[in-house]
PDB file of N, CA and C in Angstrom:
ATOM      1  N   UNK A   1      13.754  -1.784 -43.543  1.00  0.00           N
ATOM      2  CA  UNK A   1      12.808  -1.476 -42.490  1.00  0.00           C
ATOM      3  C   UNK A   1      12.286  -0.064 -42.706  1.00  0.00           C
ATOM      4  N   UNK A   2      11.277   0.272 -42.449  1.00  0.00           N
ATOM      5  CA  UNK A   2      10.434   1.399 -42.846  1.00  0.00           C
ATOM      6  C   UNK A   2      10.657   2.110 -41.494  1.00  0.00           C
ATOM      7  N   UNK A   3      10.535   3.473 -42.069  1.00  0.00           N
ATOM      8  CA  UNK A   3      10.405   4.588 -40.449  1.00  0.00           C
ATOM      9  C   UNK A   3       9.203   4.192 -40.297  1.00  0.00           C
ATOM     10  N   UNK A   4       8.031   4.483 -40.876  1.00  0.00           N
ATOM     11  CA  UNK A   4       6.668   3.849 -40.658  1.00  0.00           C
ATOM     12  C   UNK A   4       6.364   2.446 -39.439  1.00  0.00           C
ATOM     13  N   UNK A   5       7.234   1.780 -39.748  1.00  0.00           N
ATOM     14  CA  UNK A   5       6.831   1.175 -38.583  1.00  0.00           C
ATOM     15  C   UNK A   5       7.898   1.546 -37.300  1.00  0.00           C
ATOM     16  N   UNK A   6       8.701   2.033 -37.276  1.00  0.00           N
ATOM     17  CA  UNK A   6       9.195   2.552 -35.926  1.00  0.00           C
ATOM     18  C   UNK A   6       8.389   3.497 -35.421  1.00  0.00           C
ATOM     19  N   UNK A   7       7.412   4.167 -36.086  1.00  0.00           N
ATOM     20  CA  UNK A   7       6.640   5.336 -36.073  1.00  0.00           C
ATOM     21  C   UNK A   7       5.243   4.692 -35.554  1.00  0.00           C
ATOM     22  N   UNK A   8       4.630   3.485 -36.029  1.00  0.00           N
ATOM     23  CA  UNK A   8       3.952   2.933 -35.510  1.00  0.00           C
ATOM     24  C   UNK A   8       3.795   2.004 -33.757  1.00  0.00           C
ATOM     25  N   UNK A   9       5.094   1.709 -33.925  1.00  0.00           N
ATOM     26  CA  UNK A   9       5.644   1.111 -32.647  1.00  0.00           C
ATOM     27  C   UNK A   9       5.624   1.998 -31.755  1.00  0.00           C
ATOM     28  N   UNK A  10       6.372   3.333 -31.521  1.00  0.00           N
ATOM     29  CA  UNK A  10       6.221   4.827 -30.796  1.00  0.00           C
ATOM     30  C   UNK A  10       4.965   5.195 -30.404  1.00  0.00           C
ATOM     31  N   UNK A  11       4.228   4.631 -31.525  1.00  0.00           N
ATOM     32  CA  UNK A  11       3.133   5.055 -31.097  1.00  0.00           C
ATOM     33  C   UNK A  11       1.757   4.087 -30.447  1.00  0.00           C
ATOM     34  N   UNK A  12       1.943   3.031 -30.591  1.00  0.00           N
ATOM     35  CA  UNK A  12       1.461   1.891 -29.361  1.00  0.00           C
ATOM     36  C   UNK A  12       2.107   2.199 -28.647  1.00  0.00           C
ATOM     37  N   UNK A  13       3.260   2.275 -28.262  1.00  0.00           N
ATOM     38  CA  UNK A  13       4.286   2.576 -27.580  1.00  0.00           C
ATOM     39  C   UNK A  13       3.488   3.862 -25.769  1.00  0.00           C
ATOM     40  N   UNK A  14       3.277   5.062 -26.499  1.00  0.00           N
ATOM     41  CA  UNK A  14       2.858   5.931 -25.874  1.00  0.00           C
ATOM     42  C   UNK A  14       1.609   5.848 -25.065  1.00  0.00           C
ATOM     43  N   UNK A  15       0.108   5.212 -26.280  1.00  0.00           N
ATOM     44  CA  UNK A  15      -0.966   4.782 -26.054  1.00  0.00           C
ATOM     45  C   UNK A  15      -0.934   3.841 -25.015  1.00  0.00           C
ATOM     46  N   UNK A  16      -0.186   2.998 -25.003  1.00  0.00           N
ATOM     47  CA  UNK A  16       0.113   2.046 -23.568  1.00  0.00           C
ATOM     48  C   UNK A  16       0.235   2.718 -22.280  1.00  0.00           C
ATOM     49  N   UNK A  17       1.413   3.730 -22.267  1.00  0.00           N
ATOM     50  CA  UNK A  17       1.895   4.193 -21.494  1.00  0.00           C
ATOM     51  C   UNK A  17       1.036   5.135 -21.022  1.00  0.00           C
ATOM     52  N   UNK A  18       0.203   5.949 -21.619  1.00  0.00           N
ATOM     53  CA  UNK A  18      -1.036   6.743 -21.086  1.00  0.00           C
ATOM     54  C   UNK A  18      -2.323   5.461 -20.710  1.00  0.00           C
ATOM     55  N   UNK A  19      -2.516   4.516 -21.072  1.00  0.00           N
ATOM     56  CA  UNK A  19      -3.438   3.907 -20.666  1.00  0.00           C
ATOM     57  C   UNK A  19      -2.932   2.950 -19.196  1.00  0.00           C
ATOM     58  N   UNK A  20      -1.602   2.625 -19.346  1.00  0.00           N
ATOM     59  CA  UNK A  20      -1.048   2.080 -17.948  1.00  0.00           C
ATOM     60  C   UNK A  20      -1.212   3.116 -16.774  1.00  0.00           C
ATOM     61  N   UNK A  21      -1.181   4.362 -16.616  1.00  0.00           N
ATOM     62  CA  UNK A  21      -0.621   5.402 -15.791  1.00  0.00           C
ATOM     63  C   UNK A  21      -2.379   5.650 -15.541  1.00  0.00           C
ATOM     64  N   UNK A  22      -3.000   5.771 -16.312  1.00  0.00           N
ATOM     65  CA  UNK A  22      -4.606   6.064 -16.257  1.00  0.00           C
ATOM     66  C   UNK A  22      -5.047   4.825 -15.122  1.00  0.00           C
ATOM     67  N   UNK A  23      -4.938   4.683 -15.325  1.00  0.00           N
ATOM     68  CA  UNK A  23      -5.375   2.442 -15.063  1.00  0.00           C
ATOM     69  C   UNK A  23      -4.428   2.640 -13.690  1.00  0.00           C
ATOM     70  N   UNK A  24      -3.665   2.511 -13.608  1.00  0.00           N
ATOM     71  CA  UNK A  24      -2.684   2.569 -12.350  1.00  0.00           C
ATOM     72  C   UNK A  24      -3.099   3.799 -10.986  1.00  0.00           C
ATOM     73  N   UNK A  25      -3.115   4.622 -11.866  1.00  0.00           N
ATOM     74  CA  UNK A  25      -3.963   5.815 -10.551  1.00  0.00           C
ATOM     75  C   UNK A  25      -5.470   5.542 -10.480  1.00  0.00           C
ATOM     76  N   UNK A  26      -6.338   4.621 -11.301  1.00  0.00           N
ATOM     77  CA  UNK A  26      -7.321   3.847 -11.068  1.00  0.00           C
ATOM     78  C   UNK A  26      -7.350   2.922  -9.745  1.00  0.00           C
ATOM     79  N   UNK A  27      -6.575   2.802  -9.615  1.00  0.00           N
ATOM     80  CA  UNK A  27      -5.869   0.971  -8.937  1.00  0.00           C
ATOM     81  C   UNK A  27      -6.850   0.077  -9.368  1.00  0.00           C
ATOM     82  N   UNK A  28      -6.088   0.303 -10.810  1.00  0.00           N
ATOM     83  CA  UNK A  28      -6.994  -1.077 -11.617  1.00  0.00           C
ATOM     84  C   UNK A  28      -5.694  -1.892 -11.921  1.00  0.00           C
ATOM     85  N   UNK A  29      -5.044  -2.314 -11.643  1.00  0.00           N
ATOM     86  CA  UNK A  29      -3.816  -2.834 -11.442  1.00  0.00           C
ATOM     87  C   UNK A  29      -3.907  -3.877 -12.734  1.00  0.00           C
ATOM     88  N   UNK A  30      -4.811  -4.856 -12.468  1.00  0.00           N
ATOM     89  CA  UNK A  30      -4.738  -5.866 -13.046  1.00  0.00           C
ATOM     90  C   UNK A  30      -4.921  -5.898 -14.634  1.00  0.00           C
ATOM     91  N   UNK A  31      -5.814  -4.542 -15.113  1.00  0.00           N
ATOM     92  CA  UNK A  31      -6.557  -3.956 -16.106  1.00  0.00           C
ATOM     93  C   UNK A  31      -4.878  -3.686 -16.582  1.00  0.00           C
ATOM     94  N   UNK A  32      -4.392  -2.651 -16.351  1.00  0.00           N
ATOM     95  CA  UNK A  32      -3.050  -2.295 -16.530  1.00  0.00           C
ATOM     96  C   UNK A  32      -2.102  -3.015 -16.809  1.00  0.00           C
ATOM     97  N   UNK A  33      -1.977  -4.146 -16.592  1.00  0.00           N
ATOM     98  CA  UNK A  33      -0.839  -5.179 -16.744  1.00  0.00           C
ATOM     99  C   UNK A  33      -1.736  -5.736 -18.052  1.00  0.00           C
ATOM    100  N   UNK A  34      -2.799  -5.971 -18.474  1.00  0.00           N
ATOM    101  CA  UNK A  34      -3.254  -6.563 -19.317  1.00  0.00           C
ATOM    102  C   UNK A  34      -3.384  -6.049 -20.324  1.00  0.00           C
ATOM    103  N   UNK A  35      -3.011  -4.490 -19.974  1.00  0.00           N
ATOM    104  CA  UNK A  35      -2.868  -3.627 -21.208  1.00  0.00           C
ATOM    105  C   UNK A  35      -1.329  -3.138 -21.667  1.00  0.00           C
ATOM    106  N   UNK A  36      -0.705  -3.495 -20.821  1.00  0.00           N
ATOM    107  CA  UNK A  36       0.832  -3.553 -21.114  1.00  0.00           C
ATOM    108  C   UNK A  36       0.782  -4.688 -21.823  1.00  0.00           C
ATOM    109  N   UNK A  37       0.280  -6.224 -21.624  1.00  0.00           N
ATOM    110  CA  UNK A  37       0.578  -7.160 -22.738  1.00  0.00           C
ATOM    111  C   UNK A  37       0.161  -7.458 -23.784  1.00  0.00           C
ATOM    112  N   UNK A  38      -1.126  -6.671 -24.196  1.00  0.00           N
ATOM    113  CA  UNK A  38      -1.901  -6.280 -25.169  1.00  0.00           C
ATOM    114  C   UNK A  38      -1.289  -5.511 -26.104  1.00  0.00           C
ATOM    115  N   UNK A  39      -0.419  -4.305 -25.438  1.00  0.00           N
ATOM    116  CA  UNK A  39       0.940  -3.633 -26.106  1.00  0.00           C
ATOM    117  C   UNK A  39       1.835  -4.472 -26.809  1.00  0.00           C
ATOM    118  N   UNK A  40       2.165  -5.251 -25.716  1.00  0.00           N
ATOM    119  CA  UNK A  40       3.541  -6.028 -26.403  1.00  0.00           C
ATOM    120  C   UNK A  40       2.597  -7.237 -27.715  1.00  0.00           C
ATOM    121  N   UNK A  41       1.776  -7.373 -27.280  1.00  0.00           N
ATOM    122  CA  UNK A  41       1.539  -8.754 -28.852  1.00  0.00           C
ATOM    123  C   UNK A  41       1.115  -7.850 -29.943  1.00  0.00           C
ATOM    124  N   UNK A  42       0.739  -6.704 -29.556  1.00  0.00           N
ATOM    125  CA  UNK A  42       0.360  -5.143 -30.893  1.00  0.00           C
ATOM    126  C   UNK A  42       1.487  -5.520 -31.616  1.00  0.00           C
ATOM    127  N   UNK A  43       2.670  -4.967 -30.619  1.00  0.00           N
ATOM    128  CA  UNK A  43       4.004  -4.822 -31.627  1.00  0.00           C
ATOM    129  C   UNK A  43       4.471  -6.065 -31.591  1.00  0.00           C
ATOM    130  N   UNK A  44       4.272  -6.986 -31.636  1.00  0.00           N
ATOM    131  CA  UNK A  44       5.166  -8.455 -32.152  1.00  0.00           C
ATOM    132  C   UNK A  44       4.403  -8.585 -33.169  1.00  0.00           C
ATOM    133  N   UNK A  45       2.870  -8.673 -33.031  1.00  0.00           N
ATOM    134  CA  UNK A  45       1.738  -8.512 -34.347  1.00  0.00           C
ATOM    135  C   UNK A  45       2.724  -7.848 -35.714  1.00  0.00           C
ATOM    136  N   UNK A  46       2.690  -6.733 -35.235  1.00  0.00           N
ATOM    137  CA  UNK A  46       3.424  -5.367 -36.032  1.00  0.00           C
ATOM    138  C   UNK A  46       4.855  -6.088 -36.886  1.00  0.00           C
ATOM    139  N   UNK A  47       5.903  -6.785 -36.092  1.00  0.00           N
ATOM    140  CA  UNK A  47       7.007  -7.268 -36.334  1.00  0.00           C
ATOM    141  C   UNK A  47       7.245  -8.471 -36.937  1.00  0.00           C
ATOM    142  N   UNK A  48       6.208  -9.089 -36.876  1.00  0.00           N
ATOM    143  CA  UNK A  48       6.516 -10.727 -37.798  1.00  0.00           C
ATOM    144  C   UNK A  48       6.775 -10.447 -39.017  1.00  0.00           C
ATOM    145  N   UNK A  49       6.397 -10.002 -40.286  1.00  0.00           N
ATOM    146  CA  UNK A  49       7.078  -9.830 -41.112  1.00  0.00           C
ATOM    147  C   UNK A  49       8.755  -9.363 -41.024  1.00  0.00           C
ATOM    148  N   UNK A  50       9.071  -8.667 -40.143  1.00  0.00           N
ATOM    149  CA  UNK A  50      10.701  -8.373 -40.094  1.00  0.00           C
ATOM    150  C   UNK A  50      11.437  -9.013 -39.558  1.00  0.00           C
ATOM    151  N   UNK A  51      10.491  -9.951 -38.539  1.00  0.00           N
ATOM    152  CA  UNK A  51      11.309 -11.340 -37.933  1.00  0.00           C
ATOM    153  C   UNK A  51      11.420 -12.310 -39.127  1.00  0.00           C
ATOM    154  N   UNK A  52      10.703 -12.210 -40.152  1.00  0.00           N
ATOM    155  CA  UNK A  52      10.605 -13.369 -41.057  1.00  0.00           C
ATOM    156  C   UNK A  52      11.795 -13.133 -41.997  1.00  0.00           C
ATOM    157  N   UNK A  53      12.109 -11.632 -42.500  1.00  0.00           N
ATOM    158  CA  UNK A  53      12.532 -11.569 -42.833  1.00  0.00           C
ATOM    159  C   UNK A  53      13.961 -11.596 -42.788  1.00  0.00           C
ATOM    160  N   UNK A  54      14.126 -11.228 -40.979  1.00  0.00           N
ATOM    161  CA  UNK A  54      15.522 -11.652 -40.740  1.00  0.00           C
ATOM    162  C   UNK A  54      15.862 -12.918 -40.621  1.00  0.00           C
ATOM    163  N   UNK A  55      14.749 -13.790 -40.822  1.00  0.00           N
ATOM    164  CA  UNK A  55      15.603 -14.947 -40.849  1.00  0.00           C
ATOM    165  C   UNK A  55      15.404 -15.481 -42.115  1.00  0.00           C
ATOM    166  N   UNK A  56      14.819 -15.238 -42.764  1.00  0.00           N
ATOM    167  CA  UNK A  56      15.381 -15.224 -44.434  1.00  0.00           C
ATOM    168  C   UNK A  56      16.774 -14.843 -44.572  1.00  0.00           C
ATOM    169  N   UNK A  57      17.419 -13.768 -44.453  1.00  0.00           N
ATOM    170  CA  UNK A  57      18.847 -13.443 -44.429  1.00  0.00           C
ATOM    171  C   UNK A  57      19.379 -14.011 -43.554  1.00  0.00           C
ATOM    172  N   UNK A  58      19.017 -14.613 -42.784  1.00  0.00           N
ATOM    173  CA  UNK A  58      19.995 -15.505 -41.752  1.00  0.00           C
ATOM    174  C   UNK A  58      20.472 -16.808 -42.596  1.00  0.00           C
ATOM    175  N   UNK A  59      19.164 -17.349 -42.965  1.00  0.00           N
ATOM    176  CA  UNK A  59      19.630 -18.607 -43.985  1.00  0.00           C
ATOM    177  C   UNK A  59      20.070 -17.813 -45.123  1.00  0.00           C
ATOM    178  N   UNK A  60      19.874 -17.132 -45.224  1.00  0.00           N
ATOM    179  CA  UNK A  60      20.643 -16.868 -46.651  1.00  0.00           C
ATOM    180  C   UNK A  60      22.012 -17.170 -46.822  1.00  0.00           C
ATOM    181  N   UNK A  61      22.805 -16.532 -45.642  1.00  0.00           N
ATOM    182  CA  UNK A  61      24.375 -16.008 -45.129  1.00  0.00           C
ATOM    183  C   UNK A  61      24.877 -16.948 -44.937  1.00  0.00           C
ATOM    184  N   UNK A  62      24.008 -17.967 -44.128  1.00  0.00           N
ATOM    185  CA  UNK A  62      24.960 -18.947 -43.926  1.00  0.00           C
ATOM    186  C   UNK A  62      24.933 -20.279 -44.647  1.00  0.00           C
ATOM    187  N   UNK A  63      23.793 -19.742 -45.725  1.00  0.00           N
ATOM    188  CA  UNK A  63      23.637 -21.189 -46.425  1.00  0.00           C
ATOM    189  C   UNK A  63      22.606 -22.431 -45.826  1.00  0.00           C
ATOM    190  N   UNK A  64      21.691 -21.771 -45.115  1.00  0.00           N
ATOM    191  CA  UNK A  64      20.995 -23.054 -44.690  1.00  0.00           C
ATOM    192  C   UNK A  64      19.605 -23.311 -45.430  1.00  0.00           C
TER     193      UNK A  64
END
């Protein structure tokens, strides 16, 4: 696993969190929640290769 992408994640990470808090003292409420889940599919986007890969070593280990 690369620091690079923990470094990338931190940093959607933050961008969320300033755009939720912006949006929220907006009372754009709804805008805000849609940008919190926009966050989260960024970084699952971001993570499929390392999900793939853990389960490559999953079958690996156990033989499946």
């Amino acid at each position: 696993m690369d620091i690079d992408l923990i470094f990338k994640i931190a940093g959607v990470g933050i961008i969320v969190a300033v755009l939720n808090l912006v949006l929220k003292r907006a009372e754009r409420e709804e805008q805000a929640m849609m940008t919190t889940l926009a966050g989260l599919v960024v970084v699952l986007m971001l993570m499929i290769e390392e999900i793939g890969e853990l389960f490559d070593t999953v079958k690996q280990v156990f033989g499946l």
